[in-house]
ModelCIF file with pLDDT and N, C-alpha, C, O atoms, coordinates in Angstrom:
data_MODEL
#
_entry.id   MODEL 
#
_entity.id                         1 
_entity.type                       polymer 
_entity.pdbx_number_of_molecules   1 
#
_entity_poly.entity_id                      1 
_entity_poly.type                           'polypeptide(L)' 
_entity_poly.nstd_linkage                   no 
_entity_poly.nstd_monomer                   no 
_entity_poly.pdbx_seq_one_letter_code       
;(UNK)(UNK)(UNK)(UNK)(UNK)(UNK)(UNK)(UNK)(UNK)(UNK)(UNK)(UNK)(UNK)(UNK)(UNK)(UNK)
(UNK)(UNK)(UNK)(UNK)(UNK)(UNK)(UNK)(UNK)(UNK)(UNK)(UNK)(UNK)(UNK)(UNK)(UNK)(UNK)
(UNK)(UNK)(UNK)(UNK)(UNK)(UNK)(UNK)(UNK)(UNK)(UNK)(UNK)(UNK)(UNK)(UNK)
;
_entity_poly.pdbx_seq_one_letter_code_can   XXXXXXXXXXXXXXXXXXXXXXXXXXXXXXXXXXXXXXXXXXXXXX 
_entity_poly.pdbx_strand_id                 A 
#
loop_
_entity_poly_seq.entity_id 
_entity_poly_seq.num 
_entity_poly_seq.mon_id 
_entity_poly_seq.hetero 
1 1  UNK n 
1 2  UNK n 
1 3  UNK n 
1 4  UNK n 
1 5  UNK n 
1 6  UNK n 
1 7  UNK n 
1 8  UNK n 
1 9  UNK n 
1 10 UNK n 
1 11 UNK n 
1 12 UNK n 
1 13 UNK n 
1 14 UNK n 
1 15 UNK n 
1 16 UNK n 
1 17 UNK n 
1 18 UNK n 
1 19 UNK n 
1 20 UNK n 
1 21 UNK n 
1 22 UNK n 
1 23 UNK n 
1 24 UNK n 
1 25 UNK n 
1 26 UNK n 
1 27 UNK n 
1 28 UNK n 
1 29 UNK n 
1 30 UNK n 
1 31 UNK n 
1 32 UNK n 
1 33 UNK n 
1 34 UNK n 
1 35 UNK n 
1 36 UNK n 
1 37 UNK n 
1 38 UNK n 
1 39 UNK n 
1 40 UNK n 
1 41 UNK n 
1 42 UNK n 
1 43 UNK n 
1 44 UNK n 
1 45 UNK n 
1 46 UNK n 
#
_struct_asym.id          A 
_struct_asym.entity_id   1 
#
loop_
_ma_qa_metric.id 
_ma_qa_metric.mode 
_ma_qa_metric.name 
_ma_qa_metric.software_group_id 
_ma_qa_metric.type 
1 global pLDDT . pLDDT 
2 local  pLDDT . pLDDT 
#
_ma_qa_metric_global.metric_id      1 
_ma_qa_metric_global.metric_value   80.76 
_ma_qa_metric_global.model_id       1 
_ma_qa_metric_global.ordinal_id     1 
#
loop_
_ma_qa_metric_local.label_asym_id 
_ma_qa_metric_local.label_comp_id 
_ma_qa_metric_local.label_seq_id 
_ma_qa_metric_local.metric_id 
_ma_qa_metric_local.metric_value 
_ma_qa_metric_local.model_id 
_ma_qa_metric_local.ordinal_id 
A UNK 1  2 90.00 1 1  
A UNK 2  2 91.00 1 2  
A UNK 3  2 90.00 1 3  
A UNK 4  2 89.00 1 4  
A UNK 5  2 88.00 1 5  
A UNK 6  2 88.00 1 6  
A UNK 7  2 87.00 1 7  
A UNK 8  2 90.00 1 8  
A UNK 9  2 90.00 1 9  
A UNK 10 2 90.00 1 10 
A UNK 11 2 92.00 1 11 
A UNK 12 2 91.00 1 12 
A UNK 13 2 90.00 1 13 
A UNK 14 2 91.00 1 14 
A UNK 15 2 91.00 1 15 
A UNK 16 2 91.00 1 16 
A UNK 17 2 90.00 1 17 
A UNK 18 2 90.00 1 18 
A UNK 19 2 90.00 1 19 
A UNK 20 2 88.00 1 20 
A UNK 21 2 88.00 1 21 
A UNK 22 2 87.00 1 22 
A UNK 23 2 85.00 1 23 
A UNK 24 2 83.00 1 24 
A UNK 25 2 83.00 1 25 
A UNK 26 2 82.00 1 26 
A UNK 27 2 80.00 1 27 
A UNK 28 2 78.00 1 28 
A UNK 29 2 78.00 1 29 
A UNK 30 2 78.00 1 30 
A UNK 31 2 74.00 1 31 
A UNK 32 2 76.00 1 32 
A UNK 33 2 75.00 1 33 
A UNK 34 2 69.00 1 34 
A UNK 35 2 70.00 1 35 
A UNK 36 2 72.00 1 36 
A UNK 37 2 66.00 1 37 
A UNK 38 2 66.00 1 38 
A UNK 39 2 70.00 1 39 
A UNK 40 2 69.00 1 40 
A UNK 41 2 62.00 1 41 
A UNK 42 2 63.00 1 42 
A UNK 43 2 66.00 1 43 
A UNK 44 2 66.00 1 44 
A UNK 45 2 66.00 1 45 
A UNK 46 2 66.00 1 46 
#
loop_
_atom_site.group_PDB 
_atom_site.id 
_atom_site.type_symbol 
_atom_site.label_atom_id 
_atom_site.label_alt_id 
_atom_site.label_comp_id 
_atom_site.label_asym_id 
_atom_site.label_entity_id 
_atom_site.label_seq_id 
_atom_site.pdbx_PDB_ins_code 
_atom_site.Cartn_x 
_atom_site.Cartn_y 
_atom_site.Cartn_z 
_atom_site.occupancy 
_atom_site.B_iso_or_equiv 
_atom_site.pdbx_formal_charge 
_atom_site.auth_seq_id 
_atom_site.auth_comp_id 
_atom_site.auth_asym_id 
_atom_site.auth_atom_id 
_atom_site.pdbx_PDB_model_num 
ATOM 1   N N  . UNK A 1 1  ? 0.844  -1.198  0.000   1.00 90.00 ? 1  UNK A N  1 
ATOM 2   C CA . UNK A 1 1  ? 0.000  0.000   0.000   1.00 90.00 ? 1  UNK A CA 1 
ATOM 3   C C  . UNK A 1 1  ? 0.881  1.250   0.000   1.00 90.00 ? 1  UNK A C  1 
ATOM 4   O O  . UNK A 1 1  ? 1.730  1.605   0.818   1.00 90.00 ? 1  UNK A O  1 
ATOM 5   N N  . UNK A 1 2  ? 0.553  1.695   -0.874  1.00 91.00 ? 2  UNK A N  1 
ATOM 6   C CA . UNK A 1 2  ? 1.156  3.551   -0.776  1.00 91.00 ? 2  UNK A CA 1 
ATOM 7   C C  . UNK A 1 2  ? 0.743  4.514   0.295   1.00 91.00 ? 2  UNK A C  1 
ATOM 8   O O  . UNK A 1 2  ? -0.322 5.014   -0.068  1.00 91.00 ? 2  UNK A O  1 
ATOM 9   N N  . UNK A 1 3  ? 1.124  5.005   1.483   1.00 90.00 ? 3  UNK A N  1 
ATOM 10  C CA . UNK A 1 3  ? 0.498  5.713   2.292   1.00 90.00 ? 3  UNK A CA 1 
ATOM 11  C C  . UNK A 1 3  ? 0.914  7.660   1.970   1.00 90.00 ? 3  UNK A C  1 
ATOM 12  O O  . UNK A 1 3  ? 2.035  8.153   1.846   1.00 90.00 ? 3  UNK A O  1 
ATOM 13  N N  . UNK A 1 4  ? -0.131 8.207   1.928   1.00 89.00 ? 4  UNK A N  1 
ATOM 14  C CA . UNK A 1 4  ? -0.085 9.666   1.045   1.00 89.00 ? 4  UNK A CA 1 
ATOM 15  C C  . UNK A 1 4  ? -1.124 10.164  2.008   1.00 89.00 ? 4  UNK A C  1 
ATOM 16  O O  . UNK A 1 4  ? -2.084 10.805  1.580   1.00 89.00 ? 4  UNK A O  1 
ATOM 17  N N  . UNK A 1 5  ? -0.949 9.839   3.595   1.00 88.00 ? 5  UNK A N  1 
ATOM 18  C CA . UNK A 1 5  ? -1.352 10.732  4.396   1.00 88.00 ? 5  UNK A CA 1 
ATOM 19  C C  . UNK A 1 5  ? -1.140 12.381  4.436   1.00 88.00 ? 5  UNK A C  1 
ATOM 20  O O  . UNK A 1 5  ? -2.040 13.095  4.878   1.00 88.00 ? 5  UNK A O  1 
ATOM 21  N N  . UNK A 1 6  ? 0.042  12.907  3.969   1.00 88.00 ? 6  UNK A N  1 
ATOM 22  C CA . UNK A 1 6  ? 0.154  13.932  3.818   1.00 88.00 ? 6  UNK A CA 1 
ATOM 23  C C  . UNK A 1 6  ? -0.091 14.915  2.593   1.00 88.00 ? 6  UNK A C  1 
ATOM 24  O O  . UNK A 1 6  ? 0.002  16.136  2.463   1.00 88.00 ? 6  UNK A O  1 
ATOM 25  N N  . UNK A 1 7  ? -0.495 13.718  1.630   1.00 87.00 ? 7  UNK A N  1 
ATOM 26  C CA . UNK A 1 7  ? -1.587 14.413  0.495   1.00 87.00 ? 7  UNK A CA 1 
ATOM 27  C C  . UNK A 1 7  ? -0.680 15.130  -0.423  1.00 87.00 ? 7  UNK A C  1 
ATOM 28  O O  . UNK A 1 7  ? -1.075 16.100  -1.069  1.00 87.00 ? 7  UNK A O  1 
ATOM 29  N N  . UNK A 1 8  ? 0.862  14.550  -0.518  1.00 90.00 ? 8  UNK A N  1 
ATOM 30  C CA . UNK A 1 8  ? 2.122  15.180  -1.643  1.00 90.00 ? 8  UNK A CA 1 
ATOM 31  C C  . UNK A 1 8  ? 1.807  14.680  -2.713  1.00 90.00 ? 8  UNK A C  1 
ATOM 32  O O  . UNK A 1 8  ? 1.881  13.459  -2.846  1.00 90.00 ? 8  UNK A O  1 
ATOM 33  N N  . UNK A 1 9  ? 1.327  15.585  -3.860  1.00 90.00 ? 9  UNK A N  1 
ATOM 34  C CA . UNK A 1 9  ? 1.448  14.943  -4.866  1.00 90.00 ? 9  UNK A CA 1 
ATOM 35  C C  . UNK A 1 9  ? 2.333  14.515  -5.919  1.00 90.00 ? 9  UNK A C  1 
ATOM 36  O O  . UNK A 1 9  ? 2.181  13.708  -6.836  1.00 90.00 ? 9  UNK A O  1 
ATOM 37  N N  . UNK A 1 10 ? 3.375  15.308  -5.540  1.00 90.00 ? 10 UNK A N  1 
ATOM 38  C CA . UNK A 1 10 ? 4.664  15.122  -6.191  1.00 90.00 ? 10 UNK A CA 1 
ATOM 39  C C  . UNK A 1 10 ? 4.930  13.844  -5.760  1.00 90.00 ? 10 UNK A C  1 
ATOM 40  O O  . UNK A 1 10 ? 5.180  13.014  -6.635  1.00 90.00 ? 10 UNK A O  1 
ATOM 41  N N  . UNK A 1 11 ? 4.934  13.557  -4.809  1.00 92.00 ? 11 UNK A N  1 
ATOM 42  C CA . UNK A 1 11 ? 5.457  11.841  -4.116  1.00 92.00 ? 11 UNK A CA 1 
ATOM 43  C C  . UNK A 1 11 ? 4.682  11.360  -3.948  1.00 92.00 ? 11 UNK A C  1 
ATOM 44  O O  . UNK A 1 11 ? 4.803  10.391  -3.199  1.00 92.00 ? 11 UNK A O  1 
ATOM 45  N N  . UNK A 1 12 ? 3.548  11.620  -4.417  1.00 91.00 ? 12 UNK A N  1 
ATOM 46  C CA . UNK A 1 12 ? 2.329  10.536  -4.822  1.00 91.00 ? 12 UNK A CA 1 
ATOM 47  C C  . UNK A 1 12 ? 2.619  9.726   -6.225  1.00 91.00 ? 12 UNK A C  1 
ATOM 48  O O  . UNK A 1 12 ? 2.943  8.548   -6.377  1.00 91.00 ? 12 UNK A O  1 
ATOM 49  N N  . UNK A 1 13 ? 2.407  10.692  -7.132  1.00 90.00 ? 13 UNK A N  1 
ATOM 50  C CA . UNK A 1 13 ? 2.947  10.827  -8.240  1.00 90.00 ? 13 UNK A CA 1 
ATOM 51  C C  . UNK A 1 13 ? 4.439  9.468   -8.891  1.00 90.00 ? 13 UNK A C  1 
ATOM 52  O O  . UNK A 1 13 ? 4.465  8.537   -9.696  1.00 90.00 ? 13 UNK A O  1 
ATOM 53  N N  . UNK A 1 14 ? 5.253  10.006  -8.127  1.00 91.00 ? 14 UNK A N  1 
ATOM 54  C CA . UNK A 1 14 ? 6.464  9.462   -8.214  1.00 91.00 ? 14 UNK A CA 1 
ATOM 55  C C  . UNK A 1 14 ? 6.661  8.060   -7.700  1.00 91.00 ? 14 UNK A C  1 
ATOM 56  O O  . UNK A 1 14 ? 7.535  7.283   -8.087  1.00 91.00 ? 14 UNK A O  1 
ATOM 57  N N  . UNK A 1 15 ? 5.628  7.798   -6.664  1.00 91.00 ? 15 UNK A N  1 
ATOM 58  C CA . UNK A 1 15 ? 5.309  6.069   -6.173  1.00 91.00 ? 15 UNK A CA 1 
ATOM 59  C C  . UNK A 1 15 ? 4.756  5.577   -6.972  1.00 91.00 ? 15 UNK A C  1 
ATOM 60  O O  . UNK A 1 15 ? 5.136  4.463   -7.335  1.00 91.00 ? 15 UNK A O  1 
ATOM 61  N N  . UNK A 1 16 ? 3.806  6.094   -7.488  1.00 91.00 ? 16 UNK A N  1 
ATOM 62  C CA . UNK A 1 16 ? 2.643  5.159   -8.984  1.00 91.00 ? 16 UNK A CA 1 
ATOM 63  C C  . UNK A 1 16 ? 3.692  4.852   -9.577  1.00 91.00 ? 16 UNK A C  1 
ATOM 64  O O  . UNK A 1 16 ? 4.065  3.681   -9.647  1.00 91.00 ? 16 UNK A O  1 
ATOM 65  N N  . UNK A 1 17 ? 4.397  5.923   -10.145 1.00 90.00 ? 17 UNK A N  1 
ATOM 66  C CA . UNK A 1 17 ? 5.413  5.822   -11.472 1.00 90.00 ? 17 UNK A CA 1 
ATOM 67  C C  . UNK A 1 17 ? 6.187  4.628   -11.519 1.00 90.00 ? 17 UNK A C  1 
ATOM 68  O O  . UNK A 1 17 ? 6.334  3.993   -12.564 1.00 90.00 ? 17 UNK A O  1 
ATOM 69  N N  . UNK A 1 18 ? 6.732  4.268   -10.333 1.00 90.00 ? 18 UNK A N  1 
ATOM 70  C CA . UNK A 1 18 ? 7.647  3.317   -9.679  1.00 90.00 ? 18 UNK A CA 1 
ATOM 71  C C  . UNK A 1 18 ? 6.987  2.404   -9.601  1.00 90.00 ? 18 UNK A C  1 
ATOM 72  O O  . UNK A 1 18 ? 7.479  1.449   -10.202 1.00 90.00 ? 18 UNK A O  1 
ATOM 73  N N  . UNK A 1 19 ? 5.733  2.128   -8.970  1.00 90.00 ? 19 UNK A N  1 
ATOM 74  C CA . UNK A 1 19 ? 5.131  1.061   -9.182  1.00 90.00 ? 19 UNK A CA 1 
ATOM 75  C C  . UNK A 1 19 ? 4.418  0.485   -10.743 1.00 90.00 ? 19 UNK A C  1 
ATOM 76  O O  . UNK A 1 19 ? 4.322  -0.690  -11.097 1.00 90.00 ? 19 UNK A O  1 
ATOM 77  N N  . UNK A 1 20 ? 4.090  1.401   -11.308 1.00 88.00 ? 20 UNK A N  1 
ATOM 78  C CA . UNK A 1 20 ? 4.198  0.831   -12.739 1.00 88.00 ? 20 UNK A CA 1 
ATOM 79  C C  . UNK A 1 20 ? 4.772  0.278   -13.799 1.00 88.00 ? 20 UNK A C  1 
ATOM 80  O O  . UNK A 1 20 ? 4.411  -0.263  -14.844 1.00 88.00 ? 20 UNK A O  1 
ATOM 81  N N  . UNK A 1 21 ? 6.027  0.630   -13.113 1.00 88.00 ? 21 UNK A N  1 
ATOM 82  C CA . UNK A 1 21 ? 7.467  0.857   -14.056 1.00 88.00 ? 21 UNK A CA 1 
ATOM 83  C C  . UNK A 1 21 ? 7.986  -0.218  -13.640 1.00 88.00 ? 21 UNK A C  1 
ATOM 84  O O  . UNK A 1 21 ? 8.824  -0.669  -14.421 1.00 88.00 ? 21 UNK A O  1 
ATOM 85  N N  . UNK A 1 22 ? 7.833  -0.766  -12.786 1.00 87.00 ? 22 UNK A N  1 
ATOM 86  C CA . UNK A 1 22 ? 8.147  -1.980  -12.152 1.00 87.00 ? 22 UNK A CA 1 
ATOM 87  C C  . UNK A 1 22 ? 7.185  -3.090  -12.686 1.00 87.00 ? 22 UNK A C  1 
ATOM 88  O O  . UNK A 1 22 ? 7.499  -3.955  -13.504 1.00 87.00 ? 22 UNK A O  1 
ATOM 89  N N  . UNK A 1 23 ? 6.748  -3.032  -12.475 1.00 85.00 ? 23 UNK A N  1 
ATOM 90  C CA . UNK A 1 23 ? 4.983  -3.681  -12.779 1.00 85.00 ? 23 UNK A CA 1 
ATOM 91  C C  . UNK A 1 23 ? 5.342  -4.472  -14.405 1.00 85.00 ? 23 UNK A C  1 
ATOM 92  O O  . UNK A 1 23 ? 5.688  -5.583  -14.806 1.00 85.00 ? 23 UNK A O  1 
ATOM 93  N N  . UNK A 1 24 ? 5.032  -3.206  -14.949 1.00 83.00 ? 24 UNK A N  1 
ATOM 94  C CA . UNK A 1 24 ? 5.691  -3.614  -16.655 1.00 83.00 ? 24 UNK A CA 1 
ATOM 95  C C  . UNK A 1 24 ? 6.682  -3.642  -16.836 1.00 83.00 ? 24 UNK A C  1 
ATOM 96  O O  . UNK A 1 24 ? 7.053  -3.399  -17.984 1.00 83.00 ? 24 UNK A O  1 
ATOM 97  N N  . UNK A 1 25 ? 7.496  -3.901  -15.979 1.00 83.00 ? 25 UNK A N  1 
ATOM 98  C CA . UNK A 1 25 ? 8.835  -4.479  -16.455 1.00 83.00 ? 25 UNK A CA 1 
ATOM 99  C C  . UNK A 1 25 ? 8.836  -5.856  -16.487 1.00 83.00 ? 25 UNK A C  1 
ATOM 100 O O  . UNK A 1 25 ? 9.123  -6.453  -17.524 1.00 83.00 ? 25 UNK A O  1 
ATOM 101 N N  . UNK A 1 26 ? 8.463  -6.592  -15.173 1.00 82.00 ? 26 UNK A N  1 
ATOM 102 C CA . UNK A 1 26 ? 7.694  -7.726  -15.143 1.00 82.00 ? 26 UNK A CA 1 
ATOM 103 C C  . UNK A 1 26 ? 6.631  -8.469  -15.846 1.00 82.00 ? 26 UNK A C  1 
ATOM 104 O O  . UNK A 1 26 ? 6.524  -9.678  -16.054 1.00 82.00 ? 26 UNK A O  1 
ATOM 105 N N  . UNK A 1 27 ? 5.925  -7.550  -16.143 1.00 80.00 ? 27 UNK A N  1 
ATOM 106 C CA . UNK A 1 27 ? 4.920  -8.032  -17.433 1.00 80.00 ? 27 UNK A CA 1 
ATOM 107 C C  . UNK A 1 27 ? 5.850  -8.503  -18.647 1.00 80.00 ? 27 UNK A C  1 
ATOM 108 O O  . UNK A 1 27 ? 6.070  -9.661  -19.003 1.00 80.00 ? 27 UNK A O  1 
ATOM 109 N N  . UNK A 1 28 ? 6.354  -7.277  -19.210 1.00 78.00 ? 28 UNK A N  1 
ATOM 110 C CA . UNK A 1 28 ? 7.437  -7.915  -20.175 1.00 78.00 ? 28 UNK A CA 1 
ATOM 111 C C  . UNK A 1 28 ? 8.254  -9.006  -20.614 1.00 78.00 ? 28 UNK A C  1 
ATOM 112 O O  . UNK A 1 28 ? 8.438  -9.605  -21.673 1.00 78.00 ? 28 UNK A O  1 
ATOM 113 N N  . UNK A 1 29 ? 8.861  -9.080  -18.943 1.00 78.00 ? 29 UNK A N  1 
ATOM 114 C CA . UNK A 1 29 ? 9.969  -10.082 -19.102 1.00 78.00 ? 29 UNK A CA 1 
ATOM 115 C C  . UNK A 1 29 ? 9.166  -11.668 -18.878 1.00 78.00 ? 29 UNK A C  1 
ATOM 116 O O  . UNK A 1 29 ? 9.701  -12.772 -18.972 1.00 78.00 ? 29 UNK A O  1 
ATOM 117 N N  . UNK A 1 30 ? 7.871  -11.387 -18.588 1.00 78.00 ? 30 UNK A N  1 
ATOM 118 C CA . UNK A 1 30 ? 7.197  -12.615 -18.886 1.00 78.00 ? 30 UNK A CA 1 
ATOM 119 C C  . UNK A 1 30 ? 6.796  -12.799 -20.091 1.00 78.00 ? 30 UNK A C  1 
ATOM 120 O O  . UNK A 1 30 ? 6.955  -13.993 -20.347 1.00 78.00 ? 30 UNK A O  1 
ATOM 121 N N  . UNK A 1 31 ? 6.119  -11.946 -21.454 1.00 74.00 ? 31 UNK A N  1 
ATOM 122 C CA . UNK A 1 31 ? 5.338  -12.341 -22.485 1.00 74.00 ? 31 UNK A CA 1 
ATOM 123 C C  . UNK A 1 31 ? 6.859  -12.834 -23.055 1.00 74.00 ? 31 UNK A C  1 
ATOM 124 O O  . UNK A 1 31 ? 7.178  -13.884 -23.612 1.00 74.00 ? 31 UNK A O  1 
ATOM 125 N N  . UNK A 1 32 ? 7.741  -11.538 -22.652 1.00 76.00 ? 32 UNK A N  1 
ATOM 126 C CA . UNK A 1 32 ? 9.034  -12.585 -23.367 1.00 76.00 ? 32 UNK A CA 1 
ATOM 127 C C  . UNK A 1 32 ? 9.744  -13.669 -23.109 1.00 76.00 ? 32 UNK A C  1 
ATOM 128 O O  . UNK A 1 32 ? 10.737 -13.924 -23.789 1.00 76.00 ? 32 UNK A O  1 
ATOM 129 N N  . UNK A 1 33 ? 9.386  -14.383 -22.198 1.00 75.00 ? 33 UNK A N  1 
ATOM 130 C CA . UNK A 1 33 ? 9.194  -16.325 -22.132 1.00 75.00 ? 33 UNK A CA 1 
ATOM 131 C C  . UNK A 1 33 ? 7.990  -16.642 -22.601 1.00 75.00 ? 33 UNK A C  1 
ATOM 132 O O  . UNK A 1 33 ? 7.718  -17.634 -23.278 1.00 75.00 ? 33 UNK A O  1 
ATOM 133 N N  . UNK A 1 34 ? 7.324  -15.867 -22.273 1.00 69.00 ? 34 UNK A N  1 
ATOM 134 C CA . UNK A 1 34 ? 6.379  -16.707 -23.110 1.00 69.00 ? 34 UNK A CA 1 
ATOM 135 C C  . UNK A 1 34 ? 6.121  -16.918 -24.714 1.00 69.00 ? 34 UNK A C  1 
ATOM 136 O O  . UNK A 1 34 ? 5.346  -17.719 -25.235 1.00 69.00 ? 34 UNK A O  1 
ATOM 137 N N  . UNK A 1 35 ? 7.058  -15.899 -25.400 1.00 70.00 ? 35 UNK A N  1 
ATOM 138 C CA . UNK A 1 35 ? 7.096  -15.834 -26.370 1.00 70.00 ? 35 UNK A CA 1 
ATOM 139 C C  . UNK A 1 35 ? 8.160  -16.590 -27.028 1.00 70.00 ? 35 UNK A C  1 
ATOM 140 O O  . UNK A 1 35 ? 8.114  -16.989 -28.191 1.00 70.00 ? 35 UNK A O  1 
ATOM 141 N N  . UNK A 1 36 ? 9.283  -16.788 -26.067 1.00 72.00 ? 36 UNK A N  1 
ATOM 142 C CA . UNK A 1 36 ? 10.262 -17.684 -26.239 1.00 72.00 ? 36 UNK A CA 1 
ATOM 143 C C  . UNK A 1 36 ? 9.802  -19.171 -26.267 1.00 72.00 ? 36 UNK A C  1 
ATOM 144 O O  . UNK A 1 36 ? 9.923  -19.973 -27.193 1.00 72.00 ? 36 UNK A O  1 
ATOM 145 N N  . UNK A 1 37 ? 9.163  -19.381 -24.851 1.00 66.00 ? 37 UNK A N  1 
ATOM 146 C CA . UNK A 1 37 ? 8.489  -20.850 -25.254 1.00 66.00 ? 37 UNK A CA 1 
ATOM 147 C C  . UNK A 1 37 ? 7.512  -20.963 -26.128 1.00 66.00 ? 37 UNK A C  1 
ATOM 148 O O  . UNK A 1 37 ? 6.836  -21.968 -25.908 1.00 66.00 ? 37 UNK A O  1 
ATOM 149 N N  . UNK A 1 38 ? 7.260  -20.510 -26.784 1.00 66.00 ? 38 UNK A N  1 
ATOM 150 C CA . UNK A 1 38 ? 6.059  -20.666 -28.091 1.00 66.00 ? 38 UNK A CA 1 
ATOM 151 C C  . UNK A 1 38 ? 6.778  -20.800 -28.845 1.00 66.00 ? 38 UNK A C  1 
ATOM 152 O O  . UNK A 1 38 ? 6.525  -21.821 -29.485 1.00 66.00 ? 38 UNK A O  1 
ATOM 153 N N  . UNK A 1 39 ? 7.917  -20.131 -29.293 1.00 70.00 ? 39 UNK A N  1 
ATOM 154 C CA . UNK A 1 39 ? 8.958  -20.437 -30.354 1.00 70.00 ? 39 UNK A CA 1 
ATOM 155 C C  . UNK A 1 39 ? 9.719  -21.619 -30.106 1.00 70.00 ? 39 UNK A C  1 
ATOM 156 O O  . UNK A 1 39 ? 9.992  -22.069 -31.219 1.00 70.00 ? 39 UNK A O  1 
ATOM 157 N N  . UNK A 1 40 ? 10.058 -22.134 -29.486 1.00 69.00 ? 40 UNK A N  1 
ATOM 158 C CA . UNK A 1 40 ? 10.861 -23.613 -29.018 1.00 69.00 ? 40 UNK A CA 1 
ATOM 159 C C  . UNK A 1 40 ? 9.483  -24.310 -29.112 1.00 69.00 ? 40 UNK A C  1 
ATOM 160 O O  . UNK A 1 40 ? 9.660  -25.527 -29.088 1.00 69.00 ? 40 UNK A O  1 
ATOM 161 N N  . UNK A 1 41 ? 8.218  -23.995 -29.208 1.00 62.00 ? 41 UNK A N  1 
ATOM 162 C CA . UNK A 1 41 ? 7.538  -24.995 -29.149 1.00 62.00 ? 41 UNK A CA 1 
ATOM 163 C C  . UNK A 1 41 ? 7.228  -25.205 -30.485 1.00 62.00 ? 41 UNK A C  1 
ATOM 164 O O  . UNK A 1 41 ? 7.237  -26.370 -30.884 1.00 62.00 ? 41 UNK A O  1 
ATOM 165 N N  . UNK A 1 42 ? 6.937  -24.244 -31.311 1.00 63.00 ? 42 UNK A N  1 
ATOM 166 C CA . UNK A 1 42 ? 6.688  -24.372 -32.914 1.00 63.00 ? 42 UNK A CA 1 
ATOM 167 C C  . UNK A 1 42 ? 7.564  -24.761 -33.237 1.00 63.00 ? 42 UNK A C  1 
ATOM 168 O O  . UNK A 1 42 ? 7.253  -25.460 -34.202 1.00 63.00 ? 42 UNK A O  1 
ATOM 169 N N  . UNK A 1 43 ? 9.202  -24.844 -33.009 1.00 66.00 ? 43 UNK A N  1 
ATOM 170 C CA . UNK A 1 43 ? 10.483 -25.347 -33.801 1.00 66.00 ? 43 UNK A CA 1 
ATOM 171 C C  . UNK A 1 43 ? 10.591 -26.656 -33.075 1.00 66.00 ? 43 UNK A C  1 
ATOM 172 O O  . UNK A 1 43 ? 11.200 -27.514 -33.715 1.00 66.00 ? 43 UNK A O  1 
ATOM 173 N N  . UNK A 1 44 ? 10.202 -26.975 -32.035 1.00 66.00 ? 44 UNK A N  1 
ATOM 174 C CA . UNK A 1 44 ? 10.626 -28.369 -31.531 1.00 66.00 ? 44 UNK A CA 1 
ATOM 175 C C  . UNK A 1 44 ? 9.651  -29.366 -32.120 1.00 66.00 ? 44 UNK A C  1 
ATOM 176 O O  . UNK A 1 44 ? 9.955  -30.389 -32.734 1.00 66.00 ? 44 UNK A O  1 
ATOM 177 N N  . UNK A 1 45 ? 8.334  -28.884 -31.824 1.00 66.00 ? 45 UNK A N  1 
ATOM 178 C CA . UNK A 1 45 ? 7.393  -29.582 -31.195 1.00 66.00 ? 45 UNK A CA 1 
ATOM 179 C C  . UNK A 1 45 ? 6.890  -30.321 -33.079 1.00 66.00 ? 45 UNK A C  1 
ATOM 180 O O  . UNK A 1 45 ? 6.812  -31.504 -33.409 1.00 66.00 ? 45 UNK A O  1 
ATOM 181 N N  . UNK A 1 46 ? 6.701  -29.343 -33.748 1.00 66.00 ? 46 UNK A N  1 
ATOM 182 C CA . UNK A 1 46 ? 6.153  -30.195 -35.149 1.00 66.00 ? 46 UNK A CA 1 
ATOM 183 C C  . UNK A 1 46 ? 7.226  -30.942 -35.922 1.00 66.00 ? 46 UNK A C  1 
ATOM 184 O O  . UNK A 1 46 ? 6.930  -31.577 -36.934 1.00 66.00 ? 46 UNK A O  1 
#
């Protein structure tokens, strides 16, 4: 949880960012196994 008791939006702001940015970085580095194993699977598998 982000706590923004003091209602900064500048460092409100700057936690989303970070948490997104993070977020989809992770997203990424998954479709790209997953995109990797789809390719080892079309070249192996038929």
């Amino acid at each position: 949880v982000i706590s923004a008791f003091d209602r900064n939006l500048a460092e409100l702001t700057q936690k989303i960012e970070t948490a997104i940015a993070s977020f989809s970085g992770r997203r990424a580095a998954k479709e790209e196994k997953e995109i990797e194993f789809s390719r080892r699977i079309e070249t192996n598998t038929a």
